[in-house]
C-alpha atoms as a PDB file:
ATOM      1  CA  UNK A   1      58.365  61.484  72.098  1.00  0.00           C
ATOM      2  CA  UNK A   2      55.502  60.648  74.539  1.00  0.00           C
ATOM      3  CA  UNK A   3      56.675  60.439  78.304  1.00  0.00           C
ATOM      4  CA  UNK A   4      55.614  56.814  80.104  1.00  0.00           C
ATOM      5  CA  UNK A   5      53.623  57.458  82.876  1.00  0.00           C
ATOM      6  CA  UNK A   6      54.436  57.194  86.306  1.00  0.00           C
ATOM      7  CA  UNK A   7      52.622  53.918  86.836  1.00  0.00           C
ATOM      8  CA  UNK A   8      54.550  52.829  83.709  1.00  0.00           C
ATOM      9  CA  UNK A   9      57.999  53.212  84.695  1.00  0.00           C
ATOM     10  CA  UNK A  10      57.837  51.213  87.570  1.00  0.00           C
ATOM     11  CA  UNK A  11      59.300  48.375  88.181  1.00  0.00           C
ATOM     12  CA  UNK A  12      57.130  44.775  87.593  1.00  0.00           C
ATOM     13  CA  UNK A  13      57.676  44.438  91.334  1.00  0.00           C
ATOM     14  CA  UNK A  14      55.872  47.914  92.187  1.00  0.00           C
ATOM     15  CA  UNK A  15      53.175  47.520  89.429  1.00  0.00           C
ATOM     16  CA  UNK A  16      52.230  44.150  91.234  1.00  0.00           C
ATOM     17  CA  UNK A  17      52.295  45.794  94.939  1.00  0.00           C
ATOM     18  CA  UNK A  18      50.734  48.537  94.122  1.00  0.00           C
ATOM     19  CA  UNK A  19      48.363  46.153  92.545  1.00  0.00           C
ATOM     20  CA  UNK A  20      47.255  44.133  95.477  1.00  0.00           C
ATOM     21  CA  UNK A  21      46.872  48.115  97.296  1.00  0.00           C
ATOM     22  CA  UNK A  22      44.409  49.032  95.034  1.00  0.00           C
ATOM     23  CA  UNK A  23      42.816  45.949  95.335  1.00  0.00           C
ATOM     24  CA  UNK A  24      42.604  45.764  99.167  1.00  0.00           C
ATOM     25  CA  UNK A  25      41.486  49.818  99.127  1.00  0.00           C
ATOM     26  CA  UNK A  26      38.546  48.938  97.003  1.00  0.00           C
ATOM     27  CA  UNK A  27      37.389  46.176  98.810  1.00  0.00           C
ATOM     28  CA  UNK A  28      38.068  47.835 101.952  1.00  0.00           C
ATOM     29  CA  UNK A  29      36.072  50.515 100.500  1.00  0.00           C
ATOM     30  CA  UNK A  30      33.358  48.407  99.700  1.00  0.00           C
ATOM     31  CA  UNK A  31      33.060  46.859 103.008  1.00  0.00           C
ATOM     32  CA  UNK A  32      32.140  50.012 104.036  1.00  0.00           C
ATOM     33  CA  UNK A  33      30.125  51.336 101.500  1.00  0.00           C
ATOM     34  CA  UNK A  34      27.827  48.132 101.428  1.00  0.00           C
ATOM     35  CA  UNK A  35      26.701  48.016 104.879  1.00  0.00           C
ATOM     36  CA  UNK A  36      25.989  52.039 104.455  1.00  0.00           C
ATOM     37  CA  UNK A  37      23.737  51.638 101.778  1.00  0.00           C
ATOM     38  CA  UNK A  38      21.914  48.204 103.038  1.00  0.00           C
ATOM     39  CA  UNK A  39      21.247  50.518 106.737  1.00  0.00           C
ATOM     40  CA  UNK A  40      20.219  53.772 104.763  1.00  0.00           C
ATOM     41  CA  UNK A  41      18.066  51.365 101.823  1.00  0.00           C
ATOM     42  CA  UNK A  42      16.445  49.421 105.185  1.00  0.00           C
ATOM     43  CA  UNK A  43      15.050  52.538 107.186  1.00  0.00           C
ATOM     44  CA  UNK A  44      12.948  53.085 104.221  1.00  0.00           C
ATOM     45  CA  UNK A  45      11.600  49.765 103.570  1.00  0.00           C
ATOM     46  CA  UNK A  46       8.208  48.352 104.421  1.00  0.00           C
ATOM     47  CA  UNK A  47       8.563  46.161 107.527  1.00  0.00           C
ATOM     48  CA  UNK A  48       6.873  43.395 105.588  1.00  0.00           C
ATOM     49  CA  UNK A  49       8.819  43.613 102.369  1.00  0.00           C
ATOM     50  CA  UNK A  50      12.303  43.872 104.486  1.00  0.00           C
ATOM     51  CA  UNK A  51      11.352  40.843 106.393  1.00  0.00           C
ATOM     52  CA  UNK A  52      10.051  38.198 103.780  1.00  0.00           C
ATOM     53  CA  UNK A  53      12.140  39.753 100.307  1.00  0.00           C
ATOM     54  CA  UNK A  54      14.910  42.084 101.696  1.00  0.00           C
ATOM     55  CA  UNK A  55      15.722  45.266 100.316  1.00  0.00           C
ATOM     56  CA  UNK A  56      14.473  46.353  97.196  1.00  0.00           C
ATOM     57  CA  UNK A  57      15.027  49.907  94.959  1.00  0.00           C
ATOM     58  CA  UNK A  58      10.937  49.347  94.120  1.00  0.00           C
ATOM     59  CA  UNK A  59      10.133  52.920  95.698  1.00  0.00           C
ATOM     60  CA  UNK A  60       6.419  51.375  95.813  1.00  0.00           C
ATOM     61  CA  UNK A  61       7.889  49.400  98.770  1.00  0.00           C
ATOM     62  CA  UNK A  62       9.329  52.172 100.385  1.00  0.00           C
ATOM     63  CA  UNK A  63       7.886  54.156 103.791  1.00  0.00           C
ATOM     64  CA  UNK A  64       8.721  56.699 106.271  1.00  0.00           C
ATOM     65  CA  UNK A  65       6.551  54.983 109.062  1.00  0.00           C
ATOM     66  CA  UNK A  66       9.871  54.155 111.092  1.00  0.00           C
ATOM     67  CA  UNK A  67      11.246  58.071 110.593  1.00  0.00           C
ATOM     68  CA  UNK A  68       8.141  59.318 111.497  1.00  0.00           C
ATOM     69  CA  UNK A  69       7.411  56.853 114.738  1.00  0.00           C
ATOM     70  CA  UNK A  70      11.712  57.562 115.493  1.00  0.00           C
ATOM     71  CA  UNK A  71      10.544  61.127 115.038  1.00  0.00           C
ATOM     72  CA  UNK A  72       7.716  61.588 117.407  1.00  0.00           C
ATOM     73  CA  UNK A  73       9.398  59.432 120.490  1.00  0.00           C
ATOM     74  CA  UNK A  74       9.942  62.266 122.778  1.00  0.00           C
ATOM     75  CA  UNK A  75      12.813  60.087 124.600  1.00  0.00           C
ATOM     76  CA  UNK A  76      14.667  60.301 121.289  1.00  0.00           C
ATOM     77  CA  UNK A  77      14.386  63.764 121.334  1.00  0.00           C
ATOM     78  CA  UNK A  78      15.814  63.539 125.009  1.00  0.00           C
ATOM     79  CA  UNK A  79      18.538  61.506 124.133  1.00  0.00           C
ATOM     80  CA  UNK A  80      19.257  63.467 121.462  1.00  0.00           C
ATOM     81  CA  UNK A  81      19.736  66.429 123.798  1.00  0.00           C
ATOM     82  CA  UNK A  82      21.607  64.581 126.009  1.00  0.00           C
ATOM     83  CA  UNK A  83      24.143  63.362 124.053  1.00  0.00           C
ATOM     84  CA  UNK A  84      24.852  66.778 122.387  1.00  0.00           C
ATOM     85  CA  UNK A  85      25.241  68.228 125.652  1.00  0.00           C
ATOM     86  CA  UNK A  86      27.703  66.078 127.078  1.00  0.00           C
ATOM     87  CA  UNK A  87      29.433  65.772 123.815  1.00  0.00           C
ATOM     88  CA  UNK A  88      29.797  69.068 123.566  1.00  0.00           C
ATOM     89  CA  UNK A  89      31.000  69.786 127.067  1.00  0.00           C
ATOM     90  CA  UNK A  90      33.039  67.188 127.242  1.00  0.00           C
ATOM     91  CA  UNK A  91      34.522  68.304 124.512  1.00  0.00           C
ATOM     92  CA  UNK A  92      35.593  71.719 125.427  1.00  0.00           C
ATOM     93  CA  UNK A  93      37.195  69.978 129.159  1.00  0.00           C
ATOM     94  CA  UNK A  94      39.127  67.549 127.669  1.00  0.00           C
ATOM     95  CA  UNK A  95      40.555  69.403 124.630  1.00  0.00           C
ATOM     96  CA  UNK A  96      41.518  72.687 127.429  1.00  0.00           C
ATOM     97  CA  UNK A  97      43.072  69.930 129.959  1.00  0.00           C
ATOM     98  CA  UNK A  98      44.751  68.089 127.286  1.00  0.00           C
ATOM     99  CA  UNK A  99      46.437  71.745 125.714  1.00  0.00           C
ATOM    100  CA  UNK A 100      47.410  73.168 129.316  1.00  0.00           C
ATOM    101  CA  UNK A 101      48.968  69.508 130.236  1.00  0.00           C
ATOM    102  CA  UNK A 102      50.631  69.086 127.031  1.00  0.00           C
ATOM    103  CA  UNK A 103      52.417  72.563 127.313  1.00  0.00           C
ATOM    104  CA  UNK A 104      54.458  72.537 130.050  1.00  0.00           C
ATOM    105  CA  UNK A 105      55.424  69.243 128.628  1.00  0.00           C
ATOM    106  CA  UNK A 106      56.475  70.707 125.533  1.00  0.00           C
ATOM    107  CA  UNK A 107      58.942  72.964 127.307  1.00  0.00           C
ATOM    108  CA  UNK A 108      62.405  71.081 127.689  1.00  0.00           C
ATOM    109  CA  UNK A 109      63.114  73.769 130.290  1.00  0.00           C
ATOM    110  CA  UNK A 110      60.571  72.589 132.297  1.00  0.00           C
ATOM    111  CA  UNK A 111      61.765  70.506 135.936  1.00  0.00           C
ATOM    112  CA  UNK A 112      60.469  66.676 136.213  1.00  0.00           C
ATOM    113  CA  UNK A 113      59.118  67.006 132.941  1.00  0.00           C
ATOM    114  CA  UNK A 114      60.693  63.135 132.875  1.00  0.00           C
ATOM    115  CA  UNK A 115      59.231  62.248 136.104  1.00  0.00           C
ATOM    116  CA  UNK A 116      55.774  63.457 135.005  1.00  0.00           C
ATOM    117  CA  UNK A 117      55.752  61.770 131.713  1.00  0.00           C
ATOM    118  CA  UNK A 118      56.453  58.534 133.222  1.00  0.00           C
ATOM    119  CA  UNK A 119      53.540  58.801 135.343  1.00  0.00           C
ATOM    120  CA  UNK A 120      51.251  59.848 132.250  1.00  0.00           C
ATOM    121  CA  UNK A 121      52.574  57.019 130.147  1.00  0.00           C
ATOM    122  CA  UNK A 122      51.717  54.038 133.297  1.00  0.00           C
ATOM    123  CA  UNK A 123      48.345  55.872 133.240  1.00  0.00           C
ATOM    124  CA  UNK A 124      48.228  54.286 129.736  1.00  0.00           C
ATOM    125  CA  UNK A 125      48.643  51.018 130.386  1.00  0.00           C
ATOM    126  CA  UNK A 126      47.283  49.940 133.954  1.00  0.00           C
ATOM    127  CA  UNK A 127      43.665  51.348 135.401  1.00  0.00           C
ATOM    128  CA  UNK A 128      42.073  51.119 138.852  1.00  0.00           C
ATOM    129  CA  UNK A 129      39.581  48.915 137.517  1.00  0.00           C
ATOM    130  CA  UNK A 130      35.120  49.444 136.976  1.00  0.00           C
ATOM    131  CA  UNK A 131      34.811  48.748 140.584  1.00  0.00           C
ATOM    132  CA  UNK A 132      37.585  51.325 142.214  1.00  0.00           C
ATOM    133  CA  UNK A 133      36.211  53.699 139.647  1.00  0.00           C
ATOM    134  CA  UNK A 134      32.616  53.516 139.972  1.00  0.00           C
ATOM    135  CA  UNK A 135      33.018  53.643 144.305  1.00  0.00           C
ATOM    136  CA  UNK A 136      35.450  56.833 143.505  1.00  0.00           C
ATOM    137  CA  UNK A 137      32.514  58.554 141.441  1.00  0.00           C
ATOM    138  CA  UNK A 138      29.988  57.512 144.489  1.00  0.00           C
ATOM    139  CA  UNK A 139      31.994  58.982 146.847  1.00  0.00           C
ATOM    140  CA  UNK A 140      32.345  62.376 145.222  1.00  0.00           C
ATOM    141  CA  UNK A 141      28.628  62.351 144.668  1.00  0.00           C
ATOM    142  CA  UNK A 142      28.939  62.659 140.829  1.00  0.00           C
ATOM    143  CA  UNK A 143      26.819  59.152 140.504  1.00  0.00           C
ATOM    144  CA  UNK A 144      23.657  60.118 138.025  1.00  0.00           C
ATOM    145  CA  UNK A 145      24.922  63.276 137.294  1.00  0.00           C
ATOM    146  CA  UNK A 146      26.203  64.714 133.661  1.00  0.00           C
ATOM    147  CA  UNK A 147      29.940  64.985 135.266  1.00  0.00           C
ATOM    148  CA  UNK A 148      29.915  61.171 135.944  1.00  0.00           C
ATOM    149  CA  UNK A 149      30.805  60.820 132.266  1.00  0.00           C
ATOM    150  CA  UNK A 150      32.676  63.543 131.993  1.00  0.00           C
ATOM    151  CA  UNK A 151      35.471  64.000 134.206  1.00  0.00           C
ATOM    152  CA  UNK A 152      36.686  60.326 134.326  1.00  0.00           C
ATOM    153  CA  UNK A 153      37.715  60.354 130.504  1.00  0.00           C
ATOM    154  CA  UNK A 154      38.480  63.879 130.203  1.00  0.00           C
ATOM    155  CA  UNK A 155      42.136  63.832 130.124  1.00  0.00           C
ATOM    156  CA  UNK A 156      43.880  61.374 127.402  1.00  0.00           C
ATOM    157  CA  UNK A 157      47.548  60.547 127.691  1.00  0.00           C
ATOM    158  CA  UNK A 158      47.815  60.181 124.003  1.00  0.00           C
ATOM    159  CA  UNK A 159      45.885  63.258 122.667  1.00  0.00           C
ATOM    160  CA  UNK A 160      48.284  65.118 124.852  1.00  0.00           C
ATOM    161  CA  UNK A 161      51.355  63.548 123.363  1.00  0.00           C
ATOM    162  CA  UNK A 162      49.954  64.547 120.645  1.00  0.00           C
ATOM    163  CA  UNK A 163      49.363  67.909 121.429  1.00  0.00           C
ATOM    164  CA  UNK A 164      53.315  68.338 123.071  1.00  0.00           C
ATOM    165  CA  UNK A 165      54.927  66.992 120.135  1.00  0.00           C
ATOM    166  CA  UNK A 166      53.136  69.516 118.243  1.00  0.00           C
ATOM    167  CA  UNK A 167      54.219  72.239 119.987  1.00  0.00           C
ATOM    168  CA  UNK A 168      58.040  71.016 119.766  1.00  0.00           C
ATOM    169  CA  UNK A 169      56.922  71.641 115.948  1.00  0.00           C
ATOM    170  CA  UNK A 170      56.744  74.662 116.315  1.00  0.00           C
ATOM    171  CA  UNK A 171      60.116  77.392 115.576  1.00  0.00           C
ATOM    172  CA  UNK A 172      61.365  78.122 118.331  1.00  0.00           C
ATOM    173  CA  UNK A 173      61.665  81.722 116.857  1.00  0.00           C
ATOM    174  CA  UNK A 174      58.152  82.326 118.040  1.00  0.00           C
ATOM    175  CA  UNK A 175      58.913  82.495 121.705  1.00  0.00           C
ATOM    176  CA  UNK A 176      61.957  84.092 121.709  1.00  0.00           C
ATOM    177  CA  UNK A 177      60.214  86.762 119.548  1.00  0.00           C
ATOM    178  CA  UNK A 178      57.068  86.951 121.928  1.00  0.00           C
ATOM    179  CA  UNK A 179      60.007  87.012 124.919  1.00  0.00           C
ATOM    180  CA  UNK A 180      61.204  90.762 123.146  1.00  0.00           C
ATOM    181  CA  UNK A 181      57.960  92.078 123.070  1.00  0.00           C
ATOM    182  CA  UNK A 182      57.652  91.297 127.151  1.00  0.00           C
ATOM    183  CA  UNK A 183      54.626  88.448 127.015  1.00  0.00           C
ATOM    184  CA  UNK A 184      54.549  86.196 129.619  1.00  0.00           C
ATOM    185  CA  UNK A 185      53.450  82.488 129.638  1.00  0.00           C
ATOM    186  CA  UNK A 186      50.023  83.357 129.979  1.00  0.00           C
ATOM    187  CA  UNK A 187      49.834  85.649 126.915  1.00  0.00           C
ATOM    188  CA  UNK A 188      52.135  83.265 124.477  1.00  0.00           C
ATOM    189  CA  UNK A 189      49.766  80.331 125.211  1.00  0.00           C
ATOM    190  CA  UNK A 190      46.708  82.221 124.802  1.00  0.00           C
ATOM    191  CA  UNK A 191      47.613  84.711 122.126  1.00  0.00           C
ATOM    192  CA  UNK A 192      50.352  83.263 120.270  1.00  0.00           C
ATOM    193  CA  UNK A 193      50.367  79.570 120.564  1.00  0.00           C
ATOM    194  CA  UNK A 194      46.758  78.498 120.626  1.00  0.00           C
ATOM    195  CA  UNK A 195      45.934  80.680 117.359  1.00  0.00           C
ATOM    196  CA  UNK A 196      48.819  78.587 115.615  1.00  0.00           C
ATOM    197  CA  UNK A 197      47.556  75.318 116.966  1.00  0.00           C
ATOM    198  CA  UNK A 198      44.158  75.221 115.228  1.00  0.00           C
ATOM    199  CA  UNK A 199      44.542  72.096 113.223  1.00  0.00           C
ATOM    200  CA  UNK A 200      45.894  69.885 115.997  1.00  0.00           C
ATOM    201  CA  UNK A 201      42.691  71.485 118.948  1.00  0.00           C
ATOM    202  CA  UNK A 202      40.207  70.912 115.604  1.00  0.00           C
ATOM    203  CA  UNK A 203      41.423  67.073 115.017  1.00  0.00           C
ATOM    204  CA  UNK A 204      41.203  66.382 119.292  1.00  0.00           C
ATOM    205  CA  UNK A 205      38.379  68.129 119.239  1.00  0.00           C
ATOM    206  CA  UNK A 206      36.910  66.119 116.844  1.00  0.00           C
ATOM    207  CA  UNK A 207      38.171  62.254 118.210  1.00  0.00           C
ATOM    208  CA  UNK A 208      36.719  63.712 121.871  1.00  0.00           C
ATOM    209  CA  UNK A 209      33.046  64.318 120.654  1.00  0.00           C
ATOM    210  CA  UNK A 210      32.770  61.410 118.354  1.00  0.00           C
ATOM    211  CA  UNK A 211      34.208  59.559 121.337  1.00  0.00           C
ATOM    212  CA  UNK A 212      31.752  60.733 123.478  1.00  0.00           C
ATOM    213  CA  UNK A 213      28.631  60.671 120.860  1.00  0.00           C
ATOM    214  CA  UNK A 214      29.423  56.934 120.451  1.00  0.00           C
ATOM    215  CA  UNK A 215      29.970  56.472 124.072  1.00  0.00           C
ATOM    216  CA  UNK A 216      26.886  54.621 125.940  1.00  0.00           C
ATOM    217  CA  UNK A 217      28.457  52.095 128.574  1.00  0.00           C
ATOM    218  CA  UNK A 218      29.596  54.961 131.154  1.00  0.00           C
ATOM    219  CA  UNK A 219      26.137  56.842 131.224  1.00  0.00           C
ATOM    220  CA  UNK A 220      24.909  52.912 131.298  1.00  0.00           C
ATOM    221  CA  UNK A 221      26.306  52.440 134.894  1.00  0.00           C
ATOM    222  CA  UNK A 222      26.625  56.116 136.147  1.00  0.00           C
ATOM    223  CA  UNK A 223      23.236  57.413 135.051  1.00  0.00           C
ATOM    224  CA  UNK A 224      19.830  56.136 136.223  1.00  0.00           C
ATOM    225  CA  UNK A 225      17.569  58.984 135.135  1.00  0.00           C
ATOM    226  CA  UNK A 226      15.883  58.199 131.891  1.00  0.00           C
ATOM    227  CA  UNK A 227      15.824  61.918 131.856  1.00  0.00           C
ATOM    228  CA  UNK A 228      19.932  61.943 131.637  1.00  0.00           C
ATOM    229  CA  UNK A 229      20.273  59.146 129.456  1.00  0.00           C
ATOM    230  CA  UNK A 230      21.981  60.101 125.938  1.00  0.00           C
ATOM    231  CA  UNK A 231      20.850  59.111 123.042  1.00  0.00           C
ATOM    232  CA  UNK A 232      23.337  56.053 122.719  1.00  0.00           C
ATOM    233  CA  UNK A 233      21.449  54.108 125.267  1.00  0.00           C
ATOM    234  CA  UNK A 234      18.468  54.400 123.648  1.00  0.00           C
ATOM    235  CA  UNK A 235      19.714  53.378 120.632  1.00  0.00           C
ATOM    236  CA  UNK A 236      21.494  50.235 122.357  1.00  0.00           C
ATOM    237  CA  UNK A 237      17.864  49.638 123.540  1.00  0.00           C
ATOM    238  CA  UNK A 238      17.304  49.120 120.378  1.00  0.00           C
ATOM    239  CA  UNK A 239      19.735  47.106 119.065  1.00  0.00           C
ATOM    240  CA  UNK A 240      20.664  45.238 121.494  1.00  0.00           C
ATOM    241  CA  UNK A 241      17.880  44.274 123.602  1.00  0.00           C
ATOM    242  CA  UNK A 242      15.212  44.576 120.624  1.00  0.00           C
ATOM    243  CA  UNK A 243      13.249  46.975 123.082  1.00  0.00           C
ATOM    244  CA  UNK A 244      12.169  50.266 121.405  1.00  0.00           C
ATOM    245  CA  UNK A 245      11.147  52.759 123.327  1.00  0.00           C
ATOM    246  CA  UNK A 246       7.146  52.531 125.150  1.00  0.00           C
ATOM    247  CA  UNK A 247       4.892  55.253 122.416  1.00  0.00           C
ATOM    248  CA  UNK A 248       6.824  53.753 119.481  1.00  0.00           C
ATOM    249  CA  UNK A 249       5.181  50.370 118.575  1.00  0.00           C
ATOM    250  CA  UNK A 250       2.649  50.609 121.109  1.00  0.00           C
ATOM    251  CA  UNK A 251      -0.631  50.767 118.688  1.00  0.00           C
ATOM    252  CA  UNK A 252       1.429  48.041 117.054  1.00  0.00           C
ATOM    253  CA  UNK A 253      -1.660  44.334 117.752  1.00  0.00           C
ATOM    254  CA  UNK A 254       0.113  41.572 116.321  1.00  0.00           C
ATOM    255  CA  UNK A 255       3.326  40.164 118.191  1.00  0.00           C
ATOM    256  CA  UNK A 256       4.796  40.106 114.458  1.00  0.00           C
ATOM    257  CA  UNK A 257       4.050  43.701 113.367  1.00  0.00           C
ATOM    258  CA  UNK A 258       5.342  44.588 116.679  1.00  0.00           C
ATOM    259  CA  UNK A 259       8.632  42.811 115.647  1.00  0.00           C
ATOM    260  CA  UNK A 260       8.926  44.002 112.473  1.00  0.00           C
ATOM    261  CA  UNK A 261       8.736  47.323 113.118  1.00  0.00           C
ATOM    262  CA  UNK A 262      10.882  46.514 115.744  1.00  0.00           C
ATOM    263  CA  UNK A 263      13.513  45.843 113.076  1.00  0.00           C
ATOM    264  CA  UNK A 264      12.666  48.690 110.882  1.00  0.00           C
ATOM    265  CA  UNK A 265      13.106  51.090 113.592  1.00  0.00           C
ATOM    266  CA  UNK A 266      16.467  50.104 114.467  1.00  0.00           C
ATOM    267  CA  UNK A 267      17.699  51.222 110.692  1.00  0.00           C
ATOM    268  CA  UNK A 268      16.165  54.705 110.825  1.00  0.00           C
ATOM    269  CA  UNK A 269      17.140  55.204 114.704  1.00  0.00           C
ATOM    270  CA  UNK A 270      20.980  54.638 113.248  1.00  0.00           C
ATOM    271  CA  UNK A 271      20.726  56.787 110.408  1.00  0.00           C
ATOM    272  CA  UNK A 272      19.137  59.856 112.638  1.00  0.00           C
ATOM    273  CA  UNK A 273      22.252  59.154 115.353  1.00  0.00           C
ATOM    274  CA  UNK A 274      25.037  59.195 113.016  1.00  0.00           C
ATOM    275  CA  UNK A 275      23.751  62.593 111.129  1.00  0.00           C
ATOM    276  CA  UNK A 276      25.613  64.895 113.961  1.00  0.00           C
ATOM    277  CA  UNK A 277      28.777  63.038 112.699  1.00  0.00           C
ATOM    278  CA  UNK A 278      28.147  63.157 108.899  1.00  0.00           C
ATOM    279  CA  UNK A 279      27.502  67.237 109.427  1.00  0.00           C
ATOM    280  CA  UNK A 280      30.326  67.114 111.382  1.00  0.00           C
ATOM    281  CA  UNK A 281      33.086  65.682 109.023  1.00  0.00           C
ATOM    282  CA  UNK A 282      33.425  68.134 106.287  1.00  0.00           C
ATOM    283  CA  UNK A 283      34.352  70.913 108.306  1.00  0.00           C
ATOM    284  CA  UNK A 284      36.802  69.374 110.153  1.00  0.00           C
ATOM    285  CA  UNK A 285      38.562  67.528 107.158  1.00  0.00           C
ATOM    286  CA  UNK A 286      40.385  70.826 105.959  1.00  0.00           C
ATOM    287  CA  UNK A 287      42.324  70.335 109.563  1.00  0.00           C
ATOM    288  CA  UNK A 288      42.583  67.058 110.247  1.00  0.00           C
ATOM    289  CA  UNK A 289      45.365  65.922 107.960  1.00  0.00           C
ATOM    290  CA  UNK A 290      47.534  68.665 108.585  1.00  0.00           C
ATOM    291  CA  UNK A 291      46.700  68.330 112.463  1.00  0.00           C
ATOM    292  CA  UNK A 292      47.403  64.645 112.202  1.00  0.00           C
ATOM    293  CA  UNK A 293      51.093  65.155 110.020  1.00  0.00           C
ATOM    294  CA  UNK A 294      52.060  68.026 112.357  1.00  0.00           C
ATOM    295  CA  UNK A 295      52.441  66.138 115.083  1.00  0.00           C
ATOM    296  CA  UNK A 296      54.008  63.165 113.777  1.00  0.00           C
ATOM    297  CA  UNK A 297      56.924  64.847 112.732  1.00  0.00           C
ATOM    298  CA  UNK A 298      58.696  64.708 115.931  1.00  0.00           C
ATOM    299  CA  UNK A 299      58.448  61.882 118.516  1.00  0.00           C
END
């Protein structure tokens, strides 16, 4: 006798719930999809063509002049640099602060462990404000300086909740066991526990640089060296104002070339800032489901 399947045996309540889920998945899905392909489609087009007709899959209508002109804009290249530096850096401070605050939190031996956690979780839900924050960075002299969008944002309340109630998934076994062979806190943490916490430093890892890489309105009021700018701003220059950087439409006569290109360059300037990210995401995606499931186990 042939078995049902699984989507058979359900109920006609299920079948029609489950239904409406595939149905809002798929046109979730292509919500996203759509917009991808319409960006990616669009940094290839001819200015003209894009303008007066759209997109079009007639390759003859296809050029590279916005990759090329995006390409050989030395403050791209800049920006570029920029934002990989401070993404990177930024990084590796928040994810160590986050791990070493989340620790001692983790410990249920540790004294005003309550105390402290209230603090973190007001931290979460009232600020000082842009204008107590931005005369605290002038004072310490961090104002147009790579630390200005660093250190504000470097510790997160909830990527270290998420890191302590990761730990408290872990046996306790493991200390007592490190505890017979005479380590200390130092060597556990180091040795011991960060080795086992890959997946959960890989996924906060991951949220702090894309935070950061996407990031523009910090480095917008801390930063007024073109030279320290990250790539984000130039990009927004793009966008937003429909200003492209001086060297990149330049040779460009006619006011409507100019805009056209304009418009062109803002698809292929998108596609070259997300490609960090899209490089990015396959590695990561081995850890970042058990990273995320690990520490939702306890609360």
């Amino acid at each position: 006798m042939k078995k049902k399947s699984r989507f058979a045996r359900y109920s006609l309540q299920d079948k029609a719930l489950l239904m409406c889920g595939y149905i809002l998945l798929g046109l979730f899905v292509v919500a996203i999809i759509v917009p991808m392909i319409y960006i990616v489609v669009a940094s290839f087009m001819d200015p003209v063509t894009l303008q007066n007709k759209g997109i079009t899959f007639d390759f003859s209508k296809w050029t590279l002049t916005a990759y090329e002109r995006v390409i050989s804009n030395k403050q791209i290249w800049v920006g570029f640099k920029n934002a990989v530096i401070y993404s990177v850096v930024f990084t590796v401070v928040s994810v160590a602060i986050t791990l070493l605050a989340a620790y001692p939190m983790s410990r249920a031996d540790f004294k005003g462990r309550g105390f402290f956690n209230v603090i973190f979780v007001i931290t979460m839900f009232f600020g000082g404000g842009l204008i107590p924050t931005y005369l605290l960075i002038s004072n310490l002299g961090l104002l147009d300086s790579m630390w200005a969008i660093i250190l504000p944002g470097a510790f997160s309340v909830w990527n270290m909740i998420i890191a302590r109630t990761y730990y408290q998934g872990i046996p306790g076994e493991l200390r007592e066991a490190a505890d017979v062979d005479g380590a200390n806190e130092l060597v556990f943490f180091f040795k011991i526990l960060i080795p086992v916490c890959t997946p959960v430093i890989a996924v906060l890892a991951l949220w702090q640089f894309v935070g950061m890489w996407n990031s523009y309105f910090d480095a917008m009021i801390y930063l007024n060296d073109s030279a320290k700018q990250p790539l984000q701003l130039v990009l927004r220059s793009i966008l937003i104002q429909n200003q492209p950087e001086s060297g990149m439409i330049s040779d460009m006569q006619s006011t409507a070339a100019r805009a056209q290109l304009a418009e062109l360059l803002k698809y292929a300037t998108i596609i070259i800032s997300s490609l960090p990210l899209l490089v990015m995401y396959p590695f990561f995606q081995k850890y970042f489901d058990s990273g995320i499931m690990a520490g939702s186990i306890k609360g």
